[in-house]
C-alpha atoms as a PDB file:
ATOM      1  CA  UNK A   1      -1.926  18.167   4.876  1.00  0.00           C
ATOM      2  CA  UNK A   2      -3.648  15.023   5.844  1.00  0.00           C
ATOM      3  CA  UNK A   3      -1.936  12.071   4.051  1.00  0.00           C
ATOM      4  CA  UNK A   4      -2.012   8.281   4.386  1.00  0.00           C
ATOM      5  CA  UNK A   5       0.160   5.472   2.550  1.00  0.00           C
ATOM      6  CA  UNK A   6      -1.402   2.367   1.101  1.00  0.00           C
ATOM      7  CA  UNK A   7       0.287  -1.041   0.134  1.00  0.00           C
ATOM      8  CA  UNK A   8      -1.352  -2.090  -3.088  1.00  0.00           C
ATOM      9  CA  UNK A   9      -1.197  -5.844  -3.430  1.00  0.00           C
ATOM     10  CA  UNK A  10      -3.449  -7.170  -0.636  1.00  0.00           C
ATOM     11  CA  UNK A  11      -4.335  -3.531   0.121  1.00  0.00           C
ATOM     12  CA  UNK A  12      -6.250  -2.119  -2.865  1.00  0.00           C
ATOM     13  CA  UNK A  13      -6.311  -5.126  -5.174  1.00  0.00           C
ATOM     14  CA  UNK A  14      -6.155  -9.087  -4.878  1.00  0.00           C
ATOM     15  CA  UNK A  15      -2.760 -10.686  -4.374  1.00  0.00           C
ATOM     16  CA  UNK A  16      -1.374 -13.693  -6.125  1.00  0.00           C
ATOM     17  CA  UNK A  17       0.978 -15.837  -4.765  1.00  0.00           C
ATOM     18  CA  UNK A  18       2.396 -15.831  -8.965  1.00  0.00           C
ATOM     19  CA  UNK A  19       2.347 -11.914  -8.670  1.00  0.00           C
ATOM     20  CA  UNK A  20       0.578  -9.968 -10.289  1.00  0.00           C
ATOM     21  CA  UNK A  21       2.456  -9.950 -14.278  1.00  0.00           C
ATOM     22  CA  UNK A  22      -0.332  -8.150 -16.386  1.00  0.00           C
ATOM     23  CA  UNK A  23      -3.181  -5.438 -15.994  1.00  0.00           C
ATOM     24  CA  UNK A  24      -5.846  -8.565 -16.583  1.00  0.00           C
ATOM     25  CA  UNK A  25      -4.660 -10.183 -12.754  1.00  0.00           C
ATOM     26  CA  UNK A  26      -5.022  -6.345 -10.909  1.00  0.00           C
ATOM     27  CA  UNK A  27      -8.419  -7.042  -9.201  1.00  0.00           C
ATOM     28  CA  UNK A  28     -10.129  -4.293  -6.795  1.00  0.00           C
ATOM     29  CA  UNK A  29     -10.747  -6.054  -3.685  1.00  0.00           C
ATOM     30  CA  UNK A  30     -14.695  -5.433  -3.111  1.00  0.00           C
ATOM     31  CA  UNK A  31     -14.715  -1.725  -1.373  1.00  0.00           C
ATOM     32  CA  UNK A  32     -11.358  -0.843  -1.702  1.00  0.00           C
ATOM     33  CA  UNK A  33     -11.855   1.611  -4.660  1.00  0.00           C
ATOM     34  CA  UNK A  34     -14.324   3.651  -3.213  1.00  0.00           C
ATOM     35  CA  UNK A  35     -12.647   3.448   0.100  1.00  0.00           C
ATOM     36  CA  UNK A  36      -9.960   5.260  -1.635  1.00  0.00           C
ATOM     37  CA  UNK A  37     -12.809   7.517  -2.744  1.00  0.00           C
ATOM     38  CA  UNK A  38     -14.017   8.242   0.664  1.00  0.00           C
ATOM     39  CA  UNK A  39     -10.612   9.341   1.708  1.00  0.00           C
ATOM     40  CA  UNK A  40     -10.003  11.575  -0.991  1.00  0.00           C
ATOM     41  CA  UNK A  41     -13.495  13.348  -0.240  1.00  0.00           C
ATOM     42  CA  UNK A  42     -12.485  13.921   3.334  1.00  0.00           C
ATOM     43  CA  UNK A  43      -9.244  15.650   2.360  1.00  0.00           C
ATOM     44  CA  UNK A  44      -6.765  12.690   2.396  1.00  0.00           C
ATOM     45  CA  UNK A  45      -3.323  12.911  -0.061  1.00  0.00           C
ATOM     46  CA  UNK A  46      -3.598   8.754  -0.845  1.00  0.00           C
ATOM     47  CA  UNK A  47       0.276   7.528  -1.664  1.00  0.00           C
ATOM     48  CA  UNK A  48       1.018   4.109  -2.103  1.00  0.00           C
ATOM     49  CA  UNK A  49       4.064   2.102  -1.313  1.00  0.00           C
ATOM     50  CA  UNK A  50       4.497  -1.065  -2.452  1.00  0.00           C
ATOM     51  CA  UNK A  51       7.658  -3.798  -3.349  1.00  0.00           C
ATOM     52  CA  UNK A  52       7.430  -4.876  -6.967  1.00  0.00           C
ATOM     53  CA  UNK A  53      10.118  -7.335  -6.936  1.00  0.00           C
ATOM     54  CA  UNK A  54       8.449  -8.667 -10.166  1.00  0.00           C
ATOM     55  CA  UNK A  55      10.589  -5.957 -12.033  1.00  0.00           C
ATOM     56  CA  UNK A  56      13.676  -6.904 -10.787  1.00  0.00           C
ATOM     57  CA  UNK A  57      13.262 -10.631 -11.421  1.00  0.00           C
ATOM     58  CA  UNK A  58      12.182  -9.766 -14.654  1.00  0.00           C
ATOM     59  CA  UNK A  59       8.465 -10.925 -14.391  1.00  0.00           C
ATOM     60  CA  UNK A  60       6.768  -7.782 -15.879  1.00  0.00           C
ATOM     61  CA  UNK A  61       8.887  -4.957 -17.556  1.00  0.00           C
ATOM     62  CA  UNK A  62       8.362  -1.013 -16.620  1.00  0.00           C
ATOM     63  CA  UNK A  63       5.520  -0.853 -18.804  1.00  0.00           C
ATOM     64  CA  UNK A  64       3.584  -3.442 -17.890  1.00  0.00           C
ATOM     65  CA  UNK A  65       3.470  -2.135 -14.197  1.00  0.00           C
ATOM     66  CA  UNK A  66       2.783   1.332 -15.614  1.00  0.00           C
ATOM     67  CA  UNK A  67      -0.166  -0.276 -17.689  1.00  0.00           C
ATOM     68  CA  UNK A  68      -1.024  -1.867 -14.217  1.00  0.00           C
ATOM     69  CA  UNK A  69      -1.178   0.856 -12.073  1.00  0.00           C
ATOM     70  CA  UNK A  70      -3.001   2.722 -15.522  1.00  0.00           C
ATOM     71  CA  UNK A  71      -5.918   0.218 -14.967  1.00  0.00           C
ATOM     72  CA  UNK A  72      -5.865   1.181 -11.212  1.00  0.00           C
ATOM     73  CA  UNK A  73      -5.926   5.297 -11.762  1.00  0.00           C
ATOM     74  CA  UNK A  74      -9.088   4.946 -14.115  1.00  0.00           C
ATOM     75  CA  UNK A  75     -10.842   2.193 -12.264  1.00  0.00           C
ATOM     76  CA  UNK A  76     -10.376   4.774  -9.223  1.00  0.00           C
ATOM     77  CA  UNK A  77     -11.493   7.834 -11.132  1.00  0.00           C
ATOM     78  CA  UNK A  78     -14.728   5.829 -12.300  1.00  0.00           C
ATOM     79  CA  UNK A  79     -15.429   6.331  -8.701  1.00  0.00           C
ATOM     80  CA  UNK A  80     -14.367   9.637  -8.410  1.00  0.00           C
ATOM     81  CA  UNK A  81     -11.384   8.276  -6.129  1.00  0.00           C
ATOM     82  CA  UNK A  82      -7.718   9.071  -7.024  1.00  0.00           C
ATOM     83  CA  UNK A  83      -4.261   7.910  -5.949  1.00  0.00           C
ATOM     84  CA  UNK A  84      -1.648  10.854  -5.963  1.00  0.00           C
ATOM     85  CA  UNK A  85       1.603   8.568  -6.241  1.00  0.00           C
ATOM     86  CA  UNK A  86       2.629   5.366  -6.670  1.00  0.00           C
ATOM     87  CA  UNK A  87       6.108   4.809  -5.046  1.00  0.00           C
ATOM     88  CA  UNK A  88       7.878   1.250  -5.383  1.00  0.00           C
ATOM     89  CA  UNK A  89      10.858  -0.547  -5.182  1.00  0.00           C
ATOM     90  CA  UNK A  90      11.481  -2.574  -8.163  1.00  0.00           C
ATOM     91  CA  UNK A  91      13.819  -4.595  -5.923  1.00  0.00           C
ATOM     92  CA  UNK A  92      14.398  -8.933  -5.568  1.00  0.00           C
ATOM     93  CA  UNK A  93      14.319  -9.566  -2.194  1.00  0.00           C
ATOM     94  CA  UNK A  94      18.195 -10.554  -2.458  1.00  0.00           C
ATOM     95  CA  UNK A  95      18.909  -6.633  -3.766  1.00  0.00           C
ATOM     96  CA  UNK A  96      20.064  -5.338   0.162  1.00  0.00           C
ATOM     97  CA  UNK A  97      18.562  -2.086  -1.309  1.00  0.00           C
ATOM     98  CA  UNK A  98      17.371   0.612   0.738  1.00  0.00           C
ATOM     99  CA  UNK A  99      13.851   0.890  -0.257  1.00  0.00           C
ATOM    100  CA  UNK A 100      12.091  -2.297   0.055  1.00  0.00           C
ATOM    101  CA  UNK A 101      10.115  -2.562   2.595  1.00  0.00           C
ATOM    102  CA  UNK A 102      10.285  -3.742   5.755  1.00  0.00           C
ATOM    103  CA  UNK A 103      13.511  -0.982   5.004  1.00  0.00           C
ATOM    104  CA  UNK A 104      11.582   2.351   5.178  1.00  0.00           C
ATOM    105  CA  UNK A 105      13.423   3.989   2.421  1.00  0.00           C
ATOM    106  CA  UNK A 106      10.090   4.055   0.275  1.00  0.00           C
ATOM    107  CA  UNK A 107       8.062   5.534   3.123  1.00  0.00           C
ATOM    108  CA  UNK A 108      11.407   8.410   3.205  1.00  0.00           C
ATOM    109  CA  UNK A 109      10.888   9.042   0.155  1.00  0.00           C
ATOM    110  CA  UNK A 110       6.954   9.715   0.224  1.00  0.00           C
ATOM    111  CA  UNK A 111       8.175  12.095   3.409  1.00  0.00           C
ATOM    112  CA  UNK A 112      10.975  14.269   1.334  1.00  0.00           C
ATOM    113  CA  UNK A 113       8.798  14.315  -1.695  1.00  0.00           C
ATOM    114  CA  UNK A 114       6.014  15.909   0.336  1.00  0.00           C
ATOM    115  CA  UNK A 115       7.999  17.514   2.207  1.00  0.00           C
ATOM    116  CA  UNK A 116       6.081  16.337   5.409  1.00  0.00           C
ATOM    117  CA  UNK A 117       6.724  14.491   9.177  1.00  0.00           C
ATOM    118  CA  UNK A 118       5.178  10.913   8.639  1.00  0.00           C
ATOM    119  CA  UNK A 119       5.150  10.966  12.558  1.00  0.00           C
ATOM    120  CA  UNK A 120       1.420   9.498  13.267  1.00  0.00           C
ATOM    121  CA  UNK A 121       0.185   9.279   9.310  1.00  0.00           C
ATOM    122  CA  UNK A 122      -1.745   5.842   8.880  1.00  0.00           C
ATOM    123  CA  UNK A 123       0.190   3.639   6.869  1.00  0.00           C
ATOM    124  CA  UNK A 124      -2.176   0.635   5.429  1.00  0.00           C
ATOM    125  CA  UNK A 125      -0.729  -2.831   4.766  1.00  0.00           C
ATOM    126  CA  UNK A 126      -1.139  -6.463   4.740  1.00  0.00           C
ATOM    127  CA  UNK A 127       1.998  -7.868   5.491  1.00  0.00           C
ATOM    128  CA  UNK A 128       4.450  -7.393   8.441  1.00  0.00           C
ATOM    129  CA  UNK A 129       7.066  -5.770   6.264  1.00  0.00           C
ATOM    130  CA  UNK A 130       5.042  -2.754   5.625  1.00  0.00           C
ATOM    131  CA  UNK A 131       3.994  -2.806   9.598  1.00  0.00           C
ATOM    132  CA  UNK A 132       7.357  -2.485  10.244  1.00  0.00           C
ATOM    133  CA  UNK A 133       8.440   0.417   7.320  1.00  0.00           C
ATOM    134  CA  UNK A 134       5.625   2.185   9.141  1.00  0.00           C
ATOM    135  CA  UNK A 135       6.980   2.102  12.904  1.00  0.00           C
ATOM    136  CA  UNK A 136      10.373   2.793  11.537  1.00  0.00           C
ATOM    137  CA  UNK A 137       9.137   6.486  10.210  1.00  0.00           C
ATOM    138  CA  UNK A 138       6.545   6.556  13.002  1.00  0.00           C
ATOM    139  CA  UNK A 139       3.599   6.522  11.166  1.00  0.00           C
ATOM    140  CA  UNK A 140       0.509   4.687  12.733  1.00  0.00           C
ATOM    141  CA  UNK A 141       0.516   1.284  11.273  1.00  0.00           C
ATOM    142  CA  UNK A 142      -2.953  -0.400  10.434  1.00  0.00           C
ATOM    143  CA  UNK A 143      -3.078  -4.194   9.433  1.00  0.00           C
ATOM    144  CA  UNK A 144      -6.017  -5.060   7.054  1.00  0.00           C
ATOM    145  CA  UNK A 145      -6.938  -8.771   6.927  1.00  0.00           C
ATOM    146  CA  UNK A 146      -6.873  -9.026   3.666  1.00  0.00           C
ATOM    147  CA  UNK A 147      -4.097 -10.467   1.217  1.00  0.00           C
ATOM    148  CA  UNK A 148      -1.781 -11.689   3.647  1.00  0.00           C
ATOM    149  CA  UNK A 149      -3.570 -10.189   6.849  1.00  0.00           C
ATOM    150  CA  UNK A 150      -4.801 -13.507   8.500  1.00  0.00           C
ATOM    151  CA  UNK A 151      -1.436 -15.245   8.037  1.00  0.00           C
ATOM    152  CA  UNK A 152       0.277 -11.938   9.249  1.00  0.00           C
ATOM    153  CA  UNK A 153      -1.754 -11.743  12.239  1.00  0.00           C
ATOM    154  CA  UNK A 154      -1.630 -15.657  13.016  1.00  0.00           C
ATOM    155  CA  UNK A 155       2.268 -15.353  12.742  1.00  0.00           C
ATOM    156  CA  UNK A 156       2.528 -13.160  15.640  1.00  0.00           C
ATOM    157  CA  UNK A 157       4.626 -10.340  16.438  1.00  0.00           C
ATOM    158  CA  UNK A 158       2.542  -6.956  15.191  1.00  0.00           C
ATOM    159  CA  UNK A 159       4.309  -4.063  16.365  1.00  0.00           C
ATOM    160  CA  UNK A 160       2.724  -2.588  19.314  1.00  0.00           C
ATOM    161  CA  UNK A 161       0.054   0.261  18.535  1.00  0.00           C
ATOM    162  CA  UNK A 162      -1.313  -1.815  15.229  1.00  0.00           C
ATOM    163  CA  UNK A 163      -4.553  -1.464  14.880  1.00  0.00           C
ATOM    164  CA  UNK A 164      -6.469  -4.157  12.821  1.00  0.00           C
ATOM    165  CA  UNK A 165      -9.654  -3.972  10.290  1.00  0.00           C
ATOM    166  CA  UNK A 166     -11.134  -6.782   8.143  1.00  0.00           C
ATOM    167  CA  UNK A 167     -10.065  -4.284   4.842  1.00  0.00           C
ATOM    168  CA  UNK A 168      -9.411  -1.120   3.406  1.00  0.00           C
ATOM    169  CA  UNK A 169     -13.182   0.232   4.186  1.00  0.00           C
ATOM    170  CA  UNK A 170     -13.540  -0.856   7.340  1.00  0.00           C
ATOM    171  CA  UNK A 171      -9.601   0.743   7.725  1.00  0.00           C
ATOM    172  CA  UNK A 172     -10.990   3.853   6.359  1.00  0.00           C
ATOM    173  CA  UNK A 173     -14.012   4.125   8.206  1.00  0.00           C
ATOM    174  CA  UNK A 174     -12.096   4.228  10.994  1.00  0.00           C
ATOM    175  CA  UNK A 175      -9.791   6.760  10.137  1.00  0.00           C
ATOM    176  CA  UNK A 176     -12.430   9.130   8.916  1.00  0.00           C
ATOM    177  CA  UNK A 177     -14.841   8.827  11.956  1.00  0.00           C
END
């Protein structure tokens, strides 16, 4: 099985400093969708991981990020792309909980539930913490320099082995080549 984990905010869609509350703020970043596209027509399982700490601190209920991640599925499919789970942690930052990333109990999850080694599997973020999740299960982890990518990589300290592309096509082109 050929699978690769996504972070969404940054990732697959436009990030907001406010988070994003409502299915009106989810924006595709330019490319992403049929990125996601490409990889599902060369065989990939796409699972995204992602903190939604919005939840927890009572920005956006359960149904609101359902209604988000709604928008996402049928945006994708209008593409003839597809995600095949969303995992999250619904989390504050202040929870201690297990599966919040830069804690790789999300990415643990994803490996039980699909019953599969995560050793080597690309793991796509924009943000050290999910750099970090992704070394921790020993997936290969790939920076993309959008969302919080520039200020991730001018911050310093990538684990060693990331490999860095302007976005999620450029990412995927890679990974399919």
């Amino acid at each position: 099985m050929k699978l690769i984990i996504l972070d969404r905010d940054g990732v697959i869609n436009h990030d907001s400093a406010d988070y994003i509350k409502t299915p009106a703020e989810w924006k595709p970043i330019a490319g992403s969708l049929e990125a996601i596209a490409r990889l599902n027509q060369y065989g990939y399982r796409v699972v995204i991981a992602t903190n939604q700490s919005g939840v927890g601190r009572g920005l956006l209920d359960m149904a609101t990020l359902n209604a988000i991640h709604d928008k996402m599925h049928k945006a994708l499919a209008h593409v003839g792309g597809r995600v095949d789970a969303v995992f999250f942690c619904p989390h504050p930052q202040d929870a201690d909980c297990v599966c919040r990333k830069p804690k790789p109990g999300l990415l643990r999850d994803i490996a039980r539930r699909f019953n599969t080694d995560l050793s080597g599997v690309p793991s796509v973020g924009d943000a050290l913490r999910d750099l970090q999740a992704a070394v921790e299960v020993g997936a290969q982890p790939i920076l993309v320099l959008t969302g919080k990518g520039r200020k991730t990589v001018a911050a310093g300290g990538l684990p060693a082995g990331t490999r860095t592309h302007a976005d999620l096509a450029e990412a995927v082109a890679s990974i399919v080549r």
